[in-house]
PDB file of N, CA and C in Angstrom:
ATOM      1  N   UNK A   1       0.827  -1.166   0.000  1.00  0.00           N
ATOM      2  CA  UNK A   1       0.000   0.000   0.000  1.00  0.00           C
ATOM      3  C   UNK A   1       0.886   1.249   0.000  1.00  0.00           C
ATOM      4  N   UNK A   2       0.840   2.343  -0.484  1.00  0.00           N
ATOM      5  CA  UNK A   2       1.341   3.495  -1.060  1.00  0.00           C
ATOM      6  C   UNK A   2       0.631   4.447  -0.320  1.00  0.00           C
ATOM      7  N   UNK A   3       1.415   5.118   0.531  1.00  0.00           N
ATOM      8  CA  UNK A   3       0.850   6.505   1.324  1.00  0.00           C
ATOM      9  C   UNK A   3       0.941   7.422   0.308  1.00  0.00           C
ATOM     10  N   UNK A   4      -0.081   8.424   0.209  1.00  0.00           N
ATOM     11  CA  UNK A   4      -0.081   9.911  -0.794  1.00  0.00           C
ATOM     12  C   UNK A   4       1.087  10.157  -0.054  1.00  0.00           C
ATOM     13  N   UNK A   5       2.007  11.150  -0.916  1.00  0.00           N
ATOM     14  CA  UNK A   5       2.948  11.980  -0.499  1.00  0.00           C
ATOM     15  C   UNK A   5       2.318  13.621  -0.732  1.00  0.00           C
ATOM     16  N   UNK A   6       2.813  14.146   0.834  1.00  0.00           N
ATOM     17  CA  UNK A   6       2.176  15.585   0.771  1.00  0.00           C
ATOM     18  C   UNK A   6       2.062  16.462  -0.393  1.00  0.00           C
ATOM     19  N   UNK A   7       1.418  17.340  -0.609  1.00  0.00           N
ATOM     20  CA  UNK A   7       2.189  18.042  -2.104  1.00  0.00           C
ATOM     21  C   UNK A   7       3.560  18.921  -1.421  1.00  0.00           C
ATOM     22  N   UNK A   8       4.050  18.986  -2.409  1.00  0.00           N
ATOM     23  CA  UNK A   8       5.053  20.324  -2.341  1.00  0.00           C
ATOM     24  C   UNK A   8       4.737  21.156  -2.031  1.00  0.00           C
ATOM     25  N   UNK A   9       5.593  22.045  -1.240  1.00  0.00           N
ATOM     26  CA  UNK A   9       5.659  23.068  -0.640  1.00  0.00           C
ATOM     27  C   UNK A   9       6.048  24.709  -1.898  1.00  0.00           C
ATOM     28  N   UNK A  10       5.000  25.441  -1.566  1.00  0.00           N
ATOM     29  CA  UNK A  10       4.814  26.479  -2.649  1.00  0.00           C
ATOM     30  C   UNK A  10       6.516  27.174  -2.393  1.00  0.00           C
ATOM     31  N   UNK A  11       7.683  27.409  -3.532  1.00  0.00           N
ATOM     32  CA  UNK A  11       8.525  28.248  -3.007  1.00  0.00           C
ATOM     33  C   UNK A  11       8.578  29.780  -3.341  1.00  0.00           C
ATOM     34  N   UNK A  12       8.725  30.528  -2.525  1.00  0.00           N
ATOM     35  CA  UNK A  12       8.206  31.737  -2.241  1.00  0.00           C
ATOM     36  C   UNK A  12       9.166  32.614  -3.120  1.00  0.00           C
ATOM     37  N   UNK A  13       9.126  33.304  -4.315  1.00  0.00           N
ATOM     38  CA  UNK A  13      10.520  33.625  -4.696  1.00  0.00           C
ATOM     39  C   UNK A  13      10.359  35.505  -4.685  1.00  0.00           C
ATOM     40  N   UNK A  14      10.933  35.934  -3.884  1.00  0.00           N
ATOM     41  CA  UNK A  14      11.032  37.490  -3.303  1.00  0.00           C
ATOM     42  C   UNK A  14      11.815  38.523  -4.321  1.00  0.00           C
ATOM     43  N   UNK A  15      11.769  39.312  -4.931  1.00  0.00           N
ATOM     44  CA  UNK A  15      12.910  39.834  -5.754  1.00  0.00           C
ATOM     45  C   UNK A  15      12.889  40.967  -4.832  1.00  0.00           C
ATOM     46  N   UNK A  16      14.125  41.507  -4.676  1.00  0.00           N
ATOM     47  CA  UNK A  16      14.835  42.320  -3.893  1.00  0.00           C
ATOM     48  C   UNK A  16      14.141  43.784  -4.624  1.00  0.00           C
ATOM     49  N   UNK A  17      13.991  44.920  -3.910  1.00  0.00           N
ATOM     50  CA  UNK A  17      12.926  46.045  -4.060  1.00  0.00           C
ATOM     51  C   UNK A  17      14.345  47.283  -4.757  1.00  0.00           C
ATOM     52  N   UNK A  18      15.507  47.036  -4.285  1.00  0.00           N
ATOM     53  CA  UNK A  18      16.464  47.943  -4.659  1.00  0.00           C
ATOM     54  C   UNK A  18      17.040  47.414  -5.970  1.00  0.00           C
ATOM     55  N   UNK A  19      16.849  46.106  -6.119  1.00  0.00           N
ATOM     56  CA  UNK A  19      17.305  45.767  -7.377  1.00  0.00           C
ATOM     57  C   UNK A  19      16.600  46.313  -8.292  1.00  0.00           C
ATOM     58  N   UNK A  20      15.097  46.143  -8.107  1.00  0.00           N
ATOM     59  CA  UNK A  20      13.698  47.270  -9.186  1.00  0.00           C
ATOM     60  C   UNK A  20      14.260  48.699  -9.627  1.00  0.00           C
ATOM     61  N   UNK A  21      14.427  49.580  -7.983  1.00  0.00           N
ATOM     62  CA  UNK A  21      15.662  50.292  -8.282  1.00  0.00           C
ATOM     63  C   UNK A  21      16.181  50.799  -8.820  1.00  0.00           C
ATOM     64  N   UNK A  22      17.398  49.895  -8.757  1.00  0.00           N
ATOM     65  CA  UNK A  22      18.581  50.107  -9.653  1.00  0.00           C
ATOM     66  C   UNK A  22      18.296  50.187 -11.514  1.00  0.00           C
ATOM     67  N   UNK A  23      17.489  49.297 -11.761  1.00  0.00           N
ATOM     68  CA  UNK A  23      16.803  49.495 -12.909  1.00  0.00           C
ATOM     69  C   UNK A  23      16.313  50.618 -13.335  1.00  0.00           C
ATOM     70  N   UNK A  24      15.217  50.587 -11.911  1.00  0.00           N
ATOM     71  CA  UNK A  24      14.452  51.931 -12.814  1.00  0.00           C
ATOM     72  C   UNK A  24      15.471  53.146 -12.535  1.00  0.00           C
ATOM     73  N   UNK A  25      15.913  53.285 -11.747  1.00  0.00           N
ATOM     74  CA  UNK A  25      17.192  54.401 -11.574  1.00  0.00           C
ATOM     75  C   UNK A  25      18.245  54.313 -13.263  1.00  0.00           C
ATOM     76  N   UNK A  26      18.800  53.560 -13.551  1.00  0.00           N
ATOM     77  CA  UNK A  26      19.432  53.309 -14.583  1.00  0.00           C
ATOM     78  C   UNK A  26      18.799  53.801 -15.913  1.00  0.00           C
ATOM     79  N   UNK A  27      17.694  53.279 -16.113  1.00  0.00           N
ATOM     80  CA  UNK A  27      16.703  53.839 -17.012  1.00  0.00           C
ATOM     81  C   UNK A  27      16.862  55.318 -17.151  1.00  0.00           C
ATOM     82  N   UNK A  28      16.398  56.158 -16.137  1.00  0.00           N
ATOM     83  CA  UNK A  28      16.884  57.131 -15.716  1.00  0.00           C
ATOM     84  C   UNK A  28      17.611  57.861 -16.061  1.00  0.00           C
ATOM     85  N   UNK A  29      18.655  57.261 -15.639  1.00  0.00           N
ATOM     86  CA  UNK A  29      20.126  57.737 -15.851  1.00  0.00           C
ATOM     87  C   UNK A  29      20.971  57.541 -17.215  1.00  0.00           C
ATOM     88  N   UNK A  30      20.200  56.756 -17.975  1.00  0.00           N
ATOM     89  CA  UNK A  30      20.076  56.816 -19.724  1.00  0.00           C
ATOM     90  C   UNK A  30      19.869  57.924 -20.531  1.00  0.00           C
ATOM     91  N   UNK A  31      18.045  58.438 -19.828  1.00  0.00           N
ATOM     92  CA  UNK A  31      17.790  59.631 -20.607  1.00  0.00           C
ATOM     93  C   UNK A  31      18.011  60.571 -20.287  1.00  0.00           C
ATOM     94  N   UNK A  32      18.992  60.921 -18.930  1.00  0.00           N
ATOM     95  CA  UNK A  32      19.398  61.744 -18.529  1.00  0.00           C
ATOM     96  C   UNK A  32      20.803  61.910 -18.051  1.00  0.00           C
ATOM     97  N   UNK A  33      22.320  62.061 -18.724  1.00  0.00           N
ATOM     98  CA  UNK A  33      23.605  61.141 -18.668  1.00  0.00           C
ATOM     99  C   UNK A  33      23.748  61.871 -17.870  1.00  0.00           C
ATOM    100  N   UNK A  34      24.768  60.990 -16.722  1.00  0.00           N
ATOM    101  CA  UNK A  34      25.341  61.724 -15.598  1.00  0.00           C
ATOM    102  C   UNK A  34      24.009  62.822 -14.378  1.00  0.00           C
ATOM    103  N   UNK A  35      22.939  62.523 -14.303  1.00  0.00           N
ATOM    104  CA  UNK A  35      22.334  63.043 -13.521  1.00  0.00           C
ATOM    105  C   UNK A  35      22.973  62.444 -12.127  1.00  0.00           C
ATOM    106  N   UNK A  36      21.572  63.089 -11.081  1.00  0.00           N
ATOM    107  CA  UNK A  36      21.460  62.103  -9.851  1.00  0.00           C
ATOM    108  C   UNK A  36      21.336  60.596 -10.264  1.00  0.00           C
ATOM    109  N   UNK A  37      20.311  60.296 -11.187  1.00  0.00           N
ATOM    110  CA  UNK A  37      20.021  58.907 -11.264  1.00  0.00           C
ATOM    111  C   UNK A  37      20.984  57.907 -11.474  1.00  0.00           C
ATOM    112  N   UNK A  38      22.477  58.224 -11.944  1.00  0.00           N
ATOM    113  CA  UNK A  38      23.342  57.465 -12.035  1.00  0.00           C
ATOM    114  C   UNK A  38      23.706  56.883 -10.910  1.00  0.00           C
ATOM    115  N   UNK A  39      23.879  57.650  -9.881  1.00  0.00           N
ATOM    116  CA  UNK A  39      24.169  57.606  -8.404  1.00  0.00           C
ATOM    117  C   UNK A  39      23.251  56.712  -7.460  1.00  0.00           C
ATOM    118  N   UNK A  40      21.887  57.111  -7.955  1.00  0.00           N
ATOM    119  CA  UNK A  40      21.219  56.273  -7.557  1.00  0.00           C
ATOM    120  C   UNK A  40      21.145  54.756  -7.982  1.00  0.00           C
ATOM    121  N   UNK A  41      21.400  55.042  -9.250  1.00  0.00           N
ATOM    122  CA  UNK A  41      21.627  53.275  -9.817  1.00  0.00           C
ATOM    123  C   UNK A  41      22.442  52.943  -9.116  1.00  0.00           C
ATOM    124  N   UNK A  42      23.538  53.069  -8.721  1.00  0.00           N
ATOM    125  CA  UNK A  42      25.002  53.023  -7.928  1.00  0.00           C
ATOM    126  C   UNK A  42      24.377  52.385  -6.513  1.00  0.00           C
ATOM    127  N   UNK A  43      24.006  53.126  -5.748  1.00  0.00           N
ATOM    128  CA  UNK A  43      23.627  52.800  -4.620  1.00  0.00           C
ATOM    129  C   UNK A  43      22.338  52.041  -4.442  1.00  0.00           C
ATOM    130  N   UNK A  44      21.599  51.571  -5.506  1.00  0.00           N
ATOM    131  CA  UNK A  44      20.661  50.245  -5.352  1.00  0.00           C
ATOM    132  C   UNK A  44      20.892  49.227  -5.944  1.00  0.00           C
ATOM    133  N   UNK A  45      21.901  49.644  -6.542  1.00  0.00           N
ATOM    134  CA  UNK A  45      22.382  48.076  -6.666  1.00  0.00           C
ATOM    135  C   UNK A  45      23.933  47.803  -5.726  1.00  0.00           C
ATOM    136  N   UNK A  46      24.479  48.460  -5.297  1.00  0.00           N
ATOM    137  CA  UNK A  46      25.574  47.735  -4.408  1.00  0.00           C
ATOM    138  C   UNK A  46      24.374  47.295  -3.299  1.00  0.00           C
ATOM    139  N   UNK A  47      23.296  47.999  -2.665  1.00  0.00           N
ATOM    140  CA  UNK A  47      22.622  47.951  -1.678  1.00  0.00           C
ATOM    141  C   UNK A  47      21.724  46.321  -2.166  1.00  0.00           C
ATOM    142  N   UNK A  48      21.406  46.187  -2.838  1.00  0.00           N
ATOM    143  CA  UNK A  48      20.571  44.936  -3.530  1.00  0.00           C
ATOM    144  C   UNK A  48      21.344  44.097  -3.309  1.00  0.00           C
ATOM    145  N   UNK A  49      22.637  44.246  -4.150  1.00  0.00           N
ATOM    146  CA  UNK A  49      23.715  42.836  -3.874  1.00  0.00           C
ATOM    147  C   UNK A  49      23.895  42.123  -2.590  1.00  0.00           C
ATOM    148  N   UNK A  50      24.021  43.212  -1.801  1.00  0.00           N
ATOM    149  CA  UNK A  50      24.958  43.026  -0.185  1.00  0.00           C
ATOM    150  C   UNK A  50      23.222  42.184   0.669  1.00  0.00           C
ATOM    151  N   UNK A  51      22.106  42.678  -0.078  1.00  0.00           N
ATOM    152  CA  UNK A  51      21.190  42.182   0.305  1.00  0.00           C
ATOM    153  C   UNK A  51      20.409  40.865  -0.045  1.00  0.00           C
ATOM    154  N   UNK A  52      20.800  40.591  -1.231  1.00  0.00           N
ATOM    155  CA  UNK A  52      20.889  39.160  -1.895  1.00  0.00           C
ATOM    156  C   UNK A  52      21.996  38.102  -1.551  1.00  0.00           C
ATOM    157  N   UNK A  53      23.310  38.576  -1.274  1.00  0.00           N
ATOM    158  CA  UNK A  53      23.927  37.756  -0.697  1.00  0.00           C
ATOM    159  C   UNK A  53      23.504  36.900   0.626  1.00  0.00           C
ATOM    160  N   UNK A  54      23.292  38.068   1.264  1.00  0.00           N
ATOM    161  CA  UNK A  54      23.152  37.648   2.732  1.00  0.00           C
ATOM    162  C   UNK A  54      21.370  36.736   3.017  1.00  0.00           C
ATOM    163  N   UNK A  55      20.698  36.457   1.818  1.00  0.00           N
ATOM    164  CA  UNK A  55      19.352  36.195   1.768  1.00  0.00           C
ATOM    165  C   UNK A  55      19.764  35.263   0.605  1.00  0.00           C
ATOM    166  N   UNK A  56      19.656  33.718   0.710  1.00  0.00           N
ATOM    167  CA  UNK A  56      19.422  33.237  -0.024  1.00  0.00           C
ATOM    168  C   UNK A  56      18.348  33.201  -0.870  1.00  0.00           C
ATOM    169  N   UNK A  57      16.683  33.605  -0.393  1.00  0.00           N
ATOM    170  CA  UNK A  57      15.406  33.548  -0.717  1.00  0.00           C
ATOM    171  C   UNK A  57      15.077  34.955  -2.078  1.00  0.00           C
ATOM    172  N   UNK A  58      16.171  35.922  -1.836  1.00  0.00           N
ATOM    173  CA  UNK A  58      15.949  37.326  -2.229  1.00  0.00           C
ATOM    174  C   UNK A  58      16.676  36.506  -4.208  1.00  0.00           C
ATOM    175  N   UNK A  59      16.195  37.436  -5.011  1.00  0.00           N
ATOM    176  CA  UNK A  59      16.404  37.452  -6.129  1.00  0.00           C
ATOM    177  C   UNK A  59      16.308  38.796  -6.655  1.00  0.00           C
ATOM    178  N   UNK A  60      17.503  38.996  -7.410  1.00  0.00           N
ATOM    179  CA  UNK A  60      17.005  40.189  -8.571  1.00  0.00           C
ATOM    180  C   UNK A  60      18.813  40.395  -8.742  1.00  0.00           C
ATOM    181  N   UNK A  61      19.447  39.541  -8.454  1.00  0.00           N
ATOM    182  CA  UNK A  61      21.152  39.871  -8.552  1.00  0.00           C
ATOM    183  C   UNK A  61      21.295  40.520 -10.274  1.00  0.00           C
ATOM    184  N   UNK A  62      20.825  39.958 -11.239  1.00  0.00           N
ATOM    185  CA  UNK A  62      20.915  40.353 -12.702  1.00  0.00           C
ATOM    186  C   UNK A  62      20.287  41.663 -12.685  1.00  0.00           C
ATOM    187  N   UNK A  63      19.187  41.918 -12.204  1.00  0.00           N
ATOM    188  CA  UNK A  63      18.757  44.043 -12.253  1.00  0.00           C
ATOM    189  C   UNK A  63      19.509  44.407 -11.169  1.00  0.00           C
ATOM    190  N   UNK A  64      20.210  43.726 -10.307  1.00  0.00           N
ATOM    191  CA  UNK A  64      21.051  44.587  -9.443  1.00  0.00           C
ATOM    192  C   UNK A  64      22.755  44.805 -10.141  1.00  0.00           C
ATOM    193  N   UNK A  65      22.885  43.927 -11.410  1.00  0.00           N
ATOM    194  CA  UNK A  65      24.046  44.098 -11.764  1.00  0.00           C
ATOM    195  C   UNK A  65      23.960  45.136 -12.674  1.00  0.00           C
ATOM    196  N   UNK A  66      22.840  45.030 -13.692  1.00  0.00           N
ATOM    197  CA  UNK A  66      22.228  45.974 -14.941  1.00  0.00           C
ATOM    198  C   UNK A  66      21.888  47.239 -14.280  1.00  0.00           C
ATOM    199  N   UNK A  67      21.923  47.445 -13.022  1.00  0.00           N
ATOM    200  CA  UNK A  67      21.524  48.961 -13.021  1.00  0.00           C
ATOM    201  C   UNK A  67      23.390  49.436 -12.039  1.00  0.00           C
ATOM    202  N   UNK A  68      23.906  48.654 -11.734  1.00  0.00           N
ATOM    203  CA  UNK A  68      25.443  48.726 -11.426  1.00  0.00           C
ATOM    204  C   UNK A  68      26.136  49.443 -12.734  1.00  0.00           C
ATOM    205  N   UNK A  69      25.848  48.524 -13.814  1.00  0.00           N
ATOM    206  CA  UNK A  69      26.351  49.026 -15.026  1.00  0.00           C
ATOM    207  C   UNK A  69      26.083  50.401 -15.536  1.00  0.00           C
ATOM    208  N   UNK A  70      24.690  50.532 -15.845  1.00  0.00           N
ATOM    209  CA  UNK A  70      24.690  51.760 -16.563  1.00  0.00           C
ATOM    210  C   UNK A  70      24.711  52.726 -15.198  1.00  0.00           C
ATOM    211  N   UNK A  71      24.643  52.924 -14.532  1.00  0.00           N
ATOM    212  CA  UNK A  71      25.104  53.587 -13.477  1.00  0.00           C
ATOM    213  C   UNK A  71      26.263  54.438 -13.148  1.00  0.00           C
ATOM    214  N   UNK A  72      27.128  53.017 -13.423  1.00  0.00           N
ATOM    215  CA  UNK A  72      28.515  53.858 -13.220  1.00  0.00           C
ATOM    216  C   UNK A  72      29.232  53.875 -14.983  1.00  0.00           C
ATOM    217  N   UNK A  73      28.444  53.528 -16.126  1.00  0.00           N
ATOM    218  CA  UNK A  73      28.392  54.137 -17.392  1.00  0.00           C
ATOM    219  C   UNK A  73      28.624  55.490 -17.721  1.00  0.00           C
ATOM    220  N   UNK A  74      26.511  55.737 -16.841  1.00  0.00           N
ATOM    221  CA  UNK A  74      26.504  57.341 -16.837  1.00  0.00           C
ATOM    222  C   UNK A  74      27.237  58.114 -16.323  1.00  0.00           C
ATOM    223  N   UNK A  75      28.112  57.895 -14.927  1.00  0.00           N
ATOM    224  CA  UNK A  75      29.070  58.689 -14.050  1.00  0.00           C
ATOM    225  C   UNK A  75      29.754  58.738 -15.050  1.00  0.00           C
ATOM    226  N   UNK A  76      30.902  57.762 -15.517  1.00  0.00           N
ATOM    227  CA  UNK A  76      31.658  58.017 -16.640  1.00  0.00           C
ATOM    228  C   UNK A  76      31.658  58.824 -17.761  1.00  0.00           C
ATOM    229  N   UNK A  77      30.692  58.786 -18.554  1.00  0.00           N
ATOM    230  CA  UNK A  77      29.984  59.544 -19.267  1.00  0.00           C
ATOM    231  C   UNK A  77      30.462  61.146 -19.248  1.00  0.00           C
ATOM    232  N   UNK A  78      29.636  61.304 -17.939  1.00  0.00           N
ATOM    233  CA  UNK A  78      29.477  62.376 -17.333  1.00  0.00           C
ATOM    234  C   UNK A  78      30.869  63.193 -16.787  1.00  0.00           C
ATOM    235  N   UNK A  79      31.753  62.110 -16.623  1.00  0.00           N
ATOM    236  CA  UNK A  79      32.755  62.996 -16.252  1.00  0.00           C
ATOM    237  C   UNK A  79      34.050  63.296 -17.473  1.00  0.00           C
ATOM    238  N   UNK A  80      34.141  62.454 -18.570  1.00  0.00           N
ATOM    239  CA  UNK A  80      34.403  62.439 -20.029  1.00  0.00           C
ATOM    240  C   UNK A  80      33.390  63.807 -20.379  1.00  0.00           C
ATOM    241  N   UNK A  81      32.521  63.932 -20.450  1.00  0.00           N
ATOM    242  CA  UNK A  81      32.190  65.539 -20.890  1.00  0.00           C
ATOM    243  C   UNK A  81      32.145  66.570 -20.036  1.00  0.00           C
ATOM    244  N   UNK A  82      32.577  66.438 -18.773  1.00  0.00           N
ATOM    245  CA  UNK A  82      33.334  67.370 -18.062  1.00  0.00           C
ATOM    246  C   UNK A  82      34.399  67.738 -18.193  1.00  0.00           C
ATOM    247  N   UNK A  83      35.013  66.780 -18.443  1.00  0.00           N
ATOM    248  CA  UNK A  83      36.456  67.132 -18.543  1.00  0.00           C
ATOM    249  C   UNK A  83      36.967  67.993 -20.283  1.00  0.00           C
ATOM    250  N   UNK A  84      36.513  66.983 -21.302  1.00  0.00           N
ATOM    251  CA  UNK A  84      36.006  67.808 -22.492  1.00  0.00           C
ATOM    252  C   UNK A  84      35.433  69.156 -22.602  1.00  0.00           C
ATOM    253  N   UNK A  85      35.094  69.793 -21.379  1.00  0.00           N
ATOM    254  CA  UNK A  85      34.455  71.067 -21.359  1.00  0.00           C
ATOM    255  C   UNK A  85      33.106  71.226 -22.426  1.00  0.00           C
ATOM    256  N   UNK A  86      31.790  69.907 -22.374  1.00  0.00           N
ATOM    257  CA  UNK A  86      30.760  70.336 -22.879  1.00  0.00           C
ATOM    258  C   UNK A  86      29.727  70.834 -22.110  1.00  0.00           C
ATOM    259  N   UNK A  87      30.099  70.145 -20.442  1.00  0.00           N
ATOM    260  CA  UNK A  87      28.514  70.612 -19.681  1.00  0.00           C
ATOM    261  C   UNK A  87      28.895  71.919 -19.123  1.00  0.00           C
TER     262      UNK A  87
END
């Protein structure tokens, strides 16, 4: 005789709120080079990472890397036409 086996257990998958973020900050910081929003991409996604590490359950490490990137893109950017003397 064969006992039912329970069902599975639903797994809960959380995406990290600074990783969103960093995205939408990045976005941002696209149509606007070198603003605040670069900065902000900057700081939601180091903040996402350090928060996904430490949380196995948390997800969003890939929009926390993609808004890392254009982030510190736009800083770059931004300081290449500073230095160029356009802004």
């Amino acid at each position: 005789m064969q006992e039912d086996a329970p069902p599975p257990t639903p797994v809960h998958i959380v995406r990290q709120p600074f990783a969103e973020g960093s995205i939408a900050a990045a976005v941002l910081s696209v149509l606007w080079v070198g603003g605040i929003a670069s900065l902000g991409a900057i700081a939601c996604g180091h903040l996402a990472l350090r928060n996904i590490r430490r949380n196995d359950q948390l997800r969003g490490r890939d929009a926390a890397l993609f808004g890392l990137l254009f982030g510190y893109a736009g800083v770059l950017i931004a300081i290449v036409l500073v230095i160029m003397g356009n802004v």
